[in-house]
PDB file of N, CA and C in Angstrom:
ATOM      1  N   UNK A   1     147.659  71.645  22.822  1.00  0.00           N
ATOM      2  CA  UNK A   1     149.064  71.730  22.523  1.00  0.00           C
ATOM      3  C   UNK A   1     149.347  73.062  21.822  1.00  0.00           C
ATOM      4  N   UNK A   2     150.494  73.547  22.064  1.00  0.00           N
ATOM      5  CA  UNK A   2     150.843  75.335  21.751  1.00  0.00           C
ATOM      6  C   UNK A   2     151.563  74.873  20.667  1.00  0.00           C
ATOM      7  N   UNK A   3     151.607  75.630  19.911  1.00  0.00           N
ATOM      8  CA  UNK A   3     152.829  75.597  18.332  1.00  0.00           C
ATOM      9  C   UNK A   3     153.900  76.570  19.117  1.00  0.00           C
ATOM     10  N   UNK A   4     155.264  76.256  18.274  1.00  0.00           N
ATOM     11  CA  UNK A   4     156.220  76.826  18.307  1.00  0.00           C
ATOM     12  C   UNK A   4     156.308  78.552  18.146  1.00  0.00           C
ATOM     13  N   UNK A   5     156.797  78.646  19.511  1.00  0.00           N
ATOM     14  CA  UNK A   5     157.193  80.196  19.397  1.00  0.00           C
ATOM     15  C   UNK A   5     156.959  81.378  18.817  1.00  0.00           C
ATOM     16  N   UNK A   6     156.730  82.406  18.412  1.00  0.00           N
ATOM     17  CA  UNK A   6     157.638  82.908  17.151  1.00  0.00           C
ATOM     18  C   UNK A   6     158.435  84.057  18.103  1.00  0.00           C
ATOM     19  N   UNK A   7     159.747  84.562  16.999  1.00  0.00           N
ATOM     20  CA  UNK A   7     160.013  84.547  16.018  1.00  0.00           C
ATOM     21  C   UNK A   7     160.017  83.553  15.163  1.00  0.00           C
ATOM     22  N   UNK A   8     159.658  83.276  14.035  1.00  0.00           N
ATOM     23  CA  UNK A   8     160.493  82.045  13.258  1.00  0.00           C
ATOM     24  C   UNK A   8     161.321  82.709  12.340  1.00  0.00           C
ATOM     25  N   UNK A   9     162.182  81.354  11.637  1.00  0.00           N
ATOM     26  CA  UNK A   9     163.474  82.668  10.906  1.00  0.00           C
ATOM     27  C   UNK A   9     163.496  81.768   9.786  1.00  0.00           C
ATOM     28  N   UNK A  10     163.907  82.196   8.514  1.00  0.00           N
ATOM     29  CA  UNK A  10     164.508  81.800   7.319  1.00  0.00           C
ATOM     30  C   UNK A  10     165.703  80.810   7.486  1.00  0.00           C
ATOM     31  N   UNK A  11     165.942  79.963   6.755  1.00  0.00           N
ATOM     32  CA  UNK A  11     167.428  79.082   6.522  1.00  0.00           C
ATOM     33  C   UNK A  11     167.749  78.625   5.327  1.00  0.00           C
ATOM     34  N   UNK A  12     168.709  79.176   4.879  1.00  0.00           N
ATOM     35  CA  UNK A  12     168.879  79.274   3.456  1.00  0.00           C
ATOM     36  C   UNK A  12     170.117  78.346   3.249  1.00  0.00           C
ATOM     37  N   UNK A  13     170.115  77.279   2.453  1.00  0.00           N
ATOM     38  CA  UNK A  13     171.264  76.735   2.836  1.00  0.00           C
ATOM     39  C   UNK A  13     171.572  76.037   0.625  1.00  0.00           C
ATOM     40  N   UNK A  14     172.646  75.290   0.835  1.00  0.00           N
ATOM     41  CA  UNK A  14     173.047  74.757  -0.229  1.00  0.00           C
ATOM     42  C   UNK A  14     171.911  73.888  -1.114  1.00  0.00           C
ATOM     43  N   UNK A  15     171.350  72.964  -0.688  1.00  0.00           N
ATOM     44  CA  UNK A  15     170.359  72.205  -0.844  1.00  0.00           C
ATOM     45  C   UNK A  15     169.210  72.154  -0.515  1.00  0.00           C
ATOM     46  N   UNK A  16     169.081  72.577   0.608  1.00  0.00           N
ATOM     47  CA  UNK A  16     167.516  72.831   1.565  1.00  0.00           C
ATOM     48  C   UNK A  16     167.565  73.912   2.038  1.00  0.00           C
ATOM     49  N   UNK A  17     165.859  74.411   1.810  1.00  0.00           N
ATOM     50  CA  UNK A  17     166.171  76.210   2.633  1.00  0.00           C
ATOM     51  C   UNK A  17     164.744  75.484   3.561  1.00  0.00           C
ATOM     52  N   UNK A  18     164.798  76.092   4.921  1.00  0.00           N
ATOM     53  CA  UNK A  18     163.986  75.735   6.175  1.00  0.00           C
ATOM     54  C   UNK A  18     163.144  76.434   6.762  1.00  0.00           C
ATOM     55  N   UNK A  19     162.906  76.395   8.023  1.00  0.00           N
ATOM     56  CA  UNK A  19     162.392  77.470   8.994  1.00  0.00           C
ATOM     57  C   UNK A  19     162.572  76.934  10.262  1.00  0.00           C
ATOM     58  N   UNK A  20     163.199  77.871  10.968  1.00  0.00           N
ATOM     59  CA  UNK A  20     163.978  78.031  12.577  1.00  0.00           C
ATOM     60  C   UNK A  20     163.212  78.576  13.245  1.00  0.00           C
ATOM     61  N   UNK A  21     162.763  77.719  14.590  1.00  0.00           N
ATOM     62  CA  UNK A  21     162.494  78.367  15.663  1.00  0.00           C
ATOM     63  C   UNK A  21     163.446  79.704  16.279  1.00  0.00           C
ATOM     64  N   UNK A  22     162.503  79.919  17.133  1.00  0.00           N
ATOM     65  CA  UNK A  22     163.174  81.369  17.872  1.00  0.00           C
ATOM     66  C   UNK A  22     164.741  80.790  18.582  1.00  0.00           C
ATOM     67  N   UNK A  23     164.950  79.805  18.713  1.00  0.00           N
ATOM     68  CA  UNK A  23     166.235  79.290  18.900  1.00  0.00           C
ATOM     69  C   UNK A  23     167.593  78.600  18.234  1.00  0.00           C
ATOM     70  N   UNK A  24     166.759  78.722  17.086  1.00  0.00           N
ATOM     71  CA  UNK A  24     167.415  78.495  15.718  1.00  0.00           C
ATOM     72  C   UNK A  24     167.044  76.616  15.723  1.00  0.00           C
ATOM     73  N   UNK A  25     166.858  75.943  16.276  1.00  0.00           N
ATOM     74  CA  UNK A  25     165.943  74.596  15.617  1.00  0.00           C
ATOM     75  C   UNK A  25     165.228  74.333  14.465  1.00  0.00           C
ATOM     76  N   UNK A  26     165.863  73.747  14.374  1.00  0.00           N
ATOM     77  CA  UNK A  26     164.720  73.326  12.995  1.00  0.00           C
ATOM     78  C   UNK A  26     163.361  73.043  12.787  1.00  0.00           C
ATOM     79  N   UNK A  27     162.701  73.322  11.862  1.00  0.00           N
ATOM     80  CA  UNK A  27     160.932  73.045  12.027  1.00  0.00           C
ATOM     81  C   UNK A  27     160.629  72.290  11.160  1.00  0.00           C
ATOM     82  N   UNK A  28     161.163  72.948   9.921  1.00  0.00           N
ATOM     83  CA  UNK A  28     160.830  72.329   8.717  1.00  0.00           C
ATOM     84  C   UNK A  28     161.741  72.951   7.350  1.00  0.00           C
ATOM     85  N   UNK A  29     161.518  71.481   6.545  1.00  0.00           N
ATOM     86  CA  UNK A  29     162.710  71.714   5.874  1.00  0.00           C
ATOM     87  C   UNK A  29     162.264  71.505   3.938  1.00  0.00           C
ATOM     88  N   UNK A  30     162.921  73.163   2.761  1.00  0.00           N
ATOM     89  CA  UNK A  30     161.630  72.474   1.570  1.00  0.00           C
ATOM     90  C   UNK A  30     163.579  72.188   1.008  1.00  0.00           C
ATOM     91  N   UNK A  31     163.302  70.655   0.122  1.00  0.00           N
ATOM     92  CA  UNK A  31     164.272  70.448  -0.824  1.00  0.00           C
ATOM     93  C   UNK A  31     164.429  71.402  -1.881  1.00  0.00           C
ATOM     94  N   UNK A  32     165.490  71.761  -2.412  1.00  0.00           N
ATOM     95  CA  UNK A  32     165.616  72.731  -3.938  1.00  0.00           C
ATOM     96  C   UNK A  32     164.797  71.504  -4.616  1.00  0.00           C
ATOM     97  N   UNK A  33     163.715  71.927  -5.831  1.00  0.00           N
ATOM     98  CA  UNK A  33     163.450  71.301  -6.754  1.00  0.00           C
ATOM     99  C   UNK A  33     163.004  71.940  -8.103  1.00  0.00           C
ATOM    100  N   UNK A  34     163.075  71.944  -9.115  1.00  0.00           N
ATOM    101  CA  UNK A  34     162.869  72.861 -10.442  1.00  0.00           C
ATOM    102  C   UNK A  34     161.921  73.208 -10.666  1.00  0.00           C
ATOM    103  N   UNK A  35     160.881  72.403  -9.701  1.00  0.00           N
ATOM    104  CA  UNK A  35     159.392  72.956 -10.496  1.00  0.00           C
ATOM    105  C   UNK A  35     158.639  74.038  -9.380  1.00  0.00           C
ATOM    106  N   UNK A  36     159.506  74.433  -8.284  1.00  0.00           N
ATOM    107  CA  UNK A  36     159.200  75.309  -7.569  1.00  0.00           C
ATOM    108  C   UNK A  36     160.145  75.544  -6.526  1.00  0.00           C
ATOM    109  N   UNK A  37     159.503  76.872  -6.112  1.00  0.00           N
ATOM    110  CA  UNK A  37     160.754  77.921  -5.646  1.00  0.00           C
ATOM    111  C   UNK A  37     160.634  77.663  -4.368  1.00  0.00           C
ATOM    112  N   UNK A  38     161.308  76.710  -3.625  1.00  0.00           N
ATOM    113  CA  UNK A  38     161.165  76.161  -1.973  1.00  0.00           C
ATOM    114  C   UNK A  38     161.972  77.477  -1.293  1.00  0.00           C
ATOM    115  N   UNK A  39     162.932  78.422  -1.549  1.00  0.00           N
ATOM    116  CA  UNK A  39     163.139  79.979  -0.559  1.00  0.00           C
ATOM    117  C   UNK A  39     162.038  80.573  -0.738  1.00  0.00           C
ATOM    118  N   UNK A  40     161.178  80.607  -1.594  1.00  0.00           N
ATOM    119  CA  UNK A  40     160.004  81.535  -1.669  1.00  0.00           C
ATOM    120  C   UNK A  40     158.434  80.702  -0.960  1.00  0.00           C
ATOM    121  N   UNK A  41     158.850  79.954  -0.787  1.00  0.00           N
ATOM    122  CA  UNK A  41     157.838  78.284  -0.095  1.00  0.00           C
ATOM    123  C   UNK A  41     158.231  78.823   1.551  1.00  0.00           C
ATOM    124  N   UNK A  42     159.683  78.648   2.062  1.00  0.00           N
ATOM    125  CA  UNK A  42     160.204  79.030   2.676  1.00  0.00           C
ATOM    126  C   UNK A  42     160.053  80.692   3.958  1.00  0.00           C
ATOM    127  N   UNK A  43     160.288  81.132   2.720  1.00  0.00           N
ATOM    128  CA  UNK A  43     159.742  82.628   3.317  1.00  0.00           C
ATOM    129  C   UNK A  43     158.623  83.246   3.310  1.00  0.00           C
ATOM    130  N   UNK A  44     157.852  82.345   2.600  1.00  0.00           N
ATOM    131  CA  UNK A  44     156.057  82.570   2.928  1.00  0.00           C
ATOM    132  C   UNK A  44     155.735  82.189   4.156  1.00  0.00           C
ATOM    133  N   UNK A  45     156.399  80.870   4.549  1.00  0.00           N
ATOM    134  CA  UNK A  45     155.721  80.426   5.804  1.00  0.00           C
ATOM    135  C   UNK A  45     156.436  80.989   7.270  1.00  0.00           C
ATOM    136  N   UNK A  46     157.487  81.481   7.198  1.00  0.00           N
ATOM    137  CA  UNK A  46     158.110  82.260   8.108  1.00  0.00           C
ATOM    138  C   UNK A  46     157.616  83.547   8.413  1.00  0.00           C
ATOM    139  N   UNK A  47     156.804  84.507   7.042  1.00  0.00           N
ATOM    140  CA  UNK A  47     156.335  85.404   6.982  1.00  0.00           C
ATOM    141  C   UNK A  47     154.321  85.681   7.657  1.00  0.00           C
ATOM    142  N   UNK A  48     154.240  84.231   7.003  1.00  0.00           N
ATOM    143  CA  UNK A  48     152.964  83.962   7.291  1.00  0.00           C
ATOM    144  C   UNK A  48     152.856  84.186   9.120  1.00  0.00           C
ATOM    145  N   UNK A  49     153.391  82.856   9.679  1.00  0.00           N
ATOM    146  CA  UNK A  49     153.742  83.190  11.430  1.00  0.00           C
ATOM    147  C   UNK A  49     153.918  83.833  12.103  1.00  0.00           C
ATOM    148  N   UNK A  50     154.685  84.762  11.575  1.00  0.00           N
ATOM    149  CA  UNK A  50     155.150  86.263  12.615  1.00  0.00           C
ATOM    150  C   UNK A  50     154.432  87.143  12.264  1.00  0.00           C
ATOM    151  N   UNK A  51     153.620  87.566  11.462  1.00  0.00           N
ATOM    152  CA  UNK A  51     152.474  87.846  11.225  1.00  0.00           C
ATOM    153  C   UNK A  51     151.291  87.755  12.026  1.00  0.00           C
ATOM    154  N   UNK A  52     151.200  86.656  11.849  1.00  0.00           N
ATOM    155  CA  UNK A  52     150.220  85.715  13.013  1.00  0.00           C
ATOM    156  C   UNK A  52     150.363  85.535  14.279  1.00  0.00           C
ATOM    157  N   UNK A  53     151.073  86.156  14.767  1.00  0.00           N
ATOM    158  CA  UNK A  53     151.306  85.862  16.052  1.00  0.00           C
ATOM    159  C   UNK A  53     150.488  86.888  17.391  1.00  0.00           C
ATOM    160  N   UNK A  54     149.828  86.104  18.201  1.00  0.00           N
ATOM    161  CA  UNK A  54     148.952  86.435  19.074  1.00  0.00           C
ATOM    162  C   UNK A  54     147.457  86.375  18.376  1.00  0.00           C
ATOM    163  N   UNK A  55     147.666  85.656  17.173  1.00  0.00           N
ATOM    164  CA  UNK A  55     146.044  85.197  16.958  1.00  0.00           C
ATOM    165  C   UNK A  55     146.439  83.708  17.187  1.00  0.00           C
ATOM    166  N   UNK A  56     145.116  83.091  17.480  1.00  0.00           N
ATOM    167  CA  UNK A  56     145.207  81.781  18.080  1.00  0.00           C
ATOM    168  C   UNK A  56     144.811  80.474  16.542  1.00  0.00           C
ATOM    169  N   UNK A  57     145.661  79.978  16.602  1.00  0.00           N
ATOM    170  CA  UNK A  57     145.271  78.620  15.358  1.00  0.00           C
ATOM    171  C   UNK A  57     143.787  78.255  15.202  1.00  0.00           C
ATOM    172  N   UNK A  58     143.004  78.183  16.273  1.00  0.00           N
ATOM    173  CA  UNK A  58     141.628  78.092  16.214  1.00  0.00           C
ATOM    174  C   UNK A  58     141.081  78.959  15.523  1.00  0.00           C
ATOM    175  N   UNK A  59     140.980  80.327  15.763  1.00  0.00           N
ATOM    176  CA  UNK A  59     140.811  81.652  15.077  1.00  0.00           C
ATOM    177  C   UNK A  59     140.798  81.665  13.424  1.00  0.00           C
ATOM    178  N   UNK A  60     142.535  81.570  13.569  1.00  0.00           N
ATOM    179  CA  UNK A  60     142.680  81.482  11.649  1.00  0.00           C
ATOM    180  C   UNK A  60     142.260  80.223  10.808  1.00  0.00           C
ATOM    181  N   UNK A  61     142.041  79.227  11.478  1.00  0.00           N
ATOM    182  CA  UNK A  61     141.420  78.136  11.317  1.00  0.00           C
ATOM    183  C   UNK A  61     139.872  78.507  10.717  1.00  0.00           C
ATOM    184  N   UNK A  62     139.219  79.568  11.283  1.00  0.00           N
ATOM    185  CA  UNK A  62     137.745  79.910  10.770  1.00  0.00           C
ATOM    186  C   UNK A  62     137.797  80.650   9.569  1.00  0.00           C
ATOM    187  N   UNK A  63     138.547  81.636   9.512  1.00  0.00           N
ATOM    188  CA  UNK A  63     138.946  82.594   8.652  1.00  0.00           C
ATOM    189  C   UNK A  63     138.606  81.784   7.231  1.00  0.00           C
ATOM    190  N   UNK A  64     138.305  82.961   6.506  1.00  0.00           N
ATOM    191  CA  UNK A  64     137.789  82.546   4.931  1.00  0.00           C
ATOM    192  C   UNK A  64     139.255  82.890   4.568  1.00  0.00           C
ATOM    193  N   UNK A  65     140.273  81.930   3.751  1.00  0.00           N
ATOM    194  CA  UNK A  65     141.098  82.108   3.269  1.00  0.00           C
ATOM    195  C   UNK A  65     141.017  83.410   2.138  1.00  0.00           C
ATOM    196  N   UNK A  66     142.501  83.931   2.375  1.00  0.00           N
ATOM    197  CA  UNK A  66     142.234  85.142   1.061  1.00  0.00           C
ATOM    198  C   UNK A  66     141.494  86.288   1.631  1.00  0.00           C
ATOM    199  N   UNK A  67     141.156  86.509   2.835  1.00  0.00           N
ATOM    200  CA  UNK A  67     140.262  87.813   3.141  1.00  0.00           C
ATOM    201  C   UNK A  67     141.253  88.715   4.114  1.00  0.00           C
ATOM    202  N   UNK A  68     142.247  88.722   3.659  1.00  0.00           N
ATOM    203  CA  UNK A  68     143.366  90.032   4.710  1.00  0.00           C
ATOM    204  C   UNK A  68     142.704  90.813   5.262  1.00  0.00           C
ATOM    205  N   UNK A  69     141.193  91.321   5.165  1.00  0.00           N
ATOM    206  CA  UNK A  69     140.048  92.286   6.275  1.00  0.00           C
ATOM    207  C   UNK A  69     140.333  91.695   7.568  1.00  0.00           C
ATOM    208  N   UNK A  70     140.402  90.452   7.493  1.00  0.00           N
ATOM    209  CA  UNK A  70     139.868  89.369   8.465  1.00  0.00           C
ATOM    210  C   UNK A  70     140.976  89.698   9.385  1.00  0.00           C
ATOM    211  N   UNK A  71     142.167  89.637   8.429  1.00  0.00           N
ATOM    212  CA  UNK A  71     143.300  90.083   9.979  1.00  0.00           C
ATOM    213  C   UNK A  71     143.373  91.432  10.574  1.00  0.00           C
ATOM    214  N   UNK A  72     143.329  92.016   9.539  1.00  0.00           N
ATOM    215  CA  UNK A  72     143.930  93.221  10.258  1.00  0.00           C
ATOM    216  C   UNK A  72     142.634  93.738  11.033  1.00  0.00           C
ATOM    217  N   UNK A  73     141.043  93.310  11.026  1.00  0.00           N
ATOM    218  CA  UNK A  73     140.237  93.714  12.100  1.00  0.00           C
ATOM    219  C   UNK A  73     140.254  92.997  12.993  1.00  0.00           C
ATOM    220  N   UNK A  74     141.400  91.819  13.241  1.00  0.00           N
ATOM    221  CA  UNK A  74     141.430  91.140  14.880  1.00  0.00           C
ATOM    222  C   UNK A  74     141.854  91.826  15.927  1.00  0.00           C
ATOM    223  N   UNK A  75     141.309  91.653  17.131  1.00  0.00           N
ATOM    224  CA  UNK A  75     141.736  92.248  18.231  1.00  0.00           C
ATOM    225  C   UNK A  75     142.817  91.162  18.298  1.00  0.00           C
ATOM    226  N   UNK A  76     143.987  91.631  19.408  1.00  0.00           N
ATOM    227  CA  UNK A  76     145.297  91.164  19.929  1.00  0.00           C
ATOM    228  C   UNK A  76     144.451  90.042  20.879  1.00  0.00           C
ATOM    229  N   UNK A  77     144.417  88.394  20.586  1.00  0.00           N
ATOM    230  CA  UNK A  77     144.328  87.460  21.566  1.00  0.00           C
ATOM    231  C   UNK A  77     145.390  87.095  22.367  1.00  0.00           C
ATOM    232  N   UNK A  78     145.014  86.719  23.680  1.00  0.00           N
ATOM    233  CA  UNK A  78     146.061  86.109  24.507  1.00  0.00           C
ATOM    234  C   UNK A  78     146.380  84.461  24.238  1.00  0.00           C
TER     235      UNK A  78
END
């Protein structure tokens, strides 16, 4: 099974800020809450994806978290 698209996009709204498919759909959604910053929850994971894109979930799946070497020496997967 393929994950969604990217682009993905930010959604910043009154109560809930999200993340939009490349068609503006919804993906996922963080509640405002006080003990953390759900636009910054938000725009990590939007940032994280488009980033990521054309490496395969399997791939970053191996990856030692925390080692940014790791990406930027990937070749472009199909």
């Amino acid at each position: 099974m393929k994950h969604t698209p990217e682009p993905w996009a930010l959604y910043e709204g009154e109560e809930v800020h999200g993340v939009l498919d490349s068609t503006g759909r919804h993906l996922a959604e963080m509640w405002l809450r006080k003990d953390w910053d759900s636009l910054a929850n938000a725009r990590r994971i939007v940032a994280c994806v488009n980033a990521c894109k054309n490496i395969s979930t399997d791939r970053l799946e191996k990856m030692v978290p925390g080692t940014l070497a790791n990406l930027l020496t990937l070749k472009r997967e199909k």
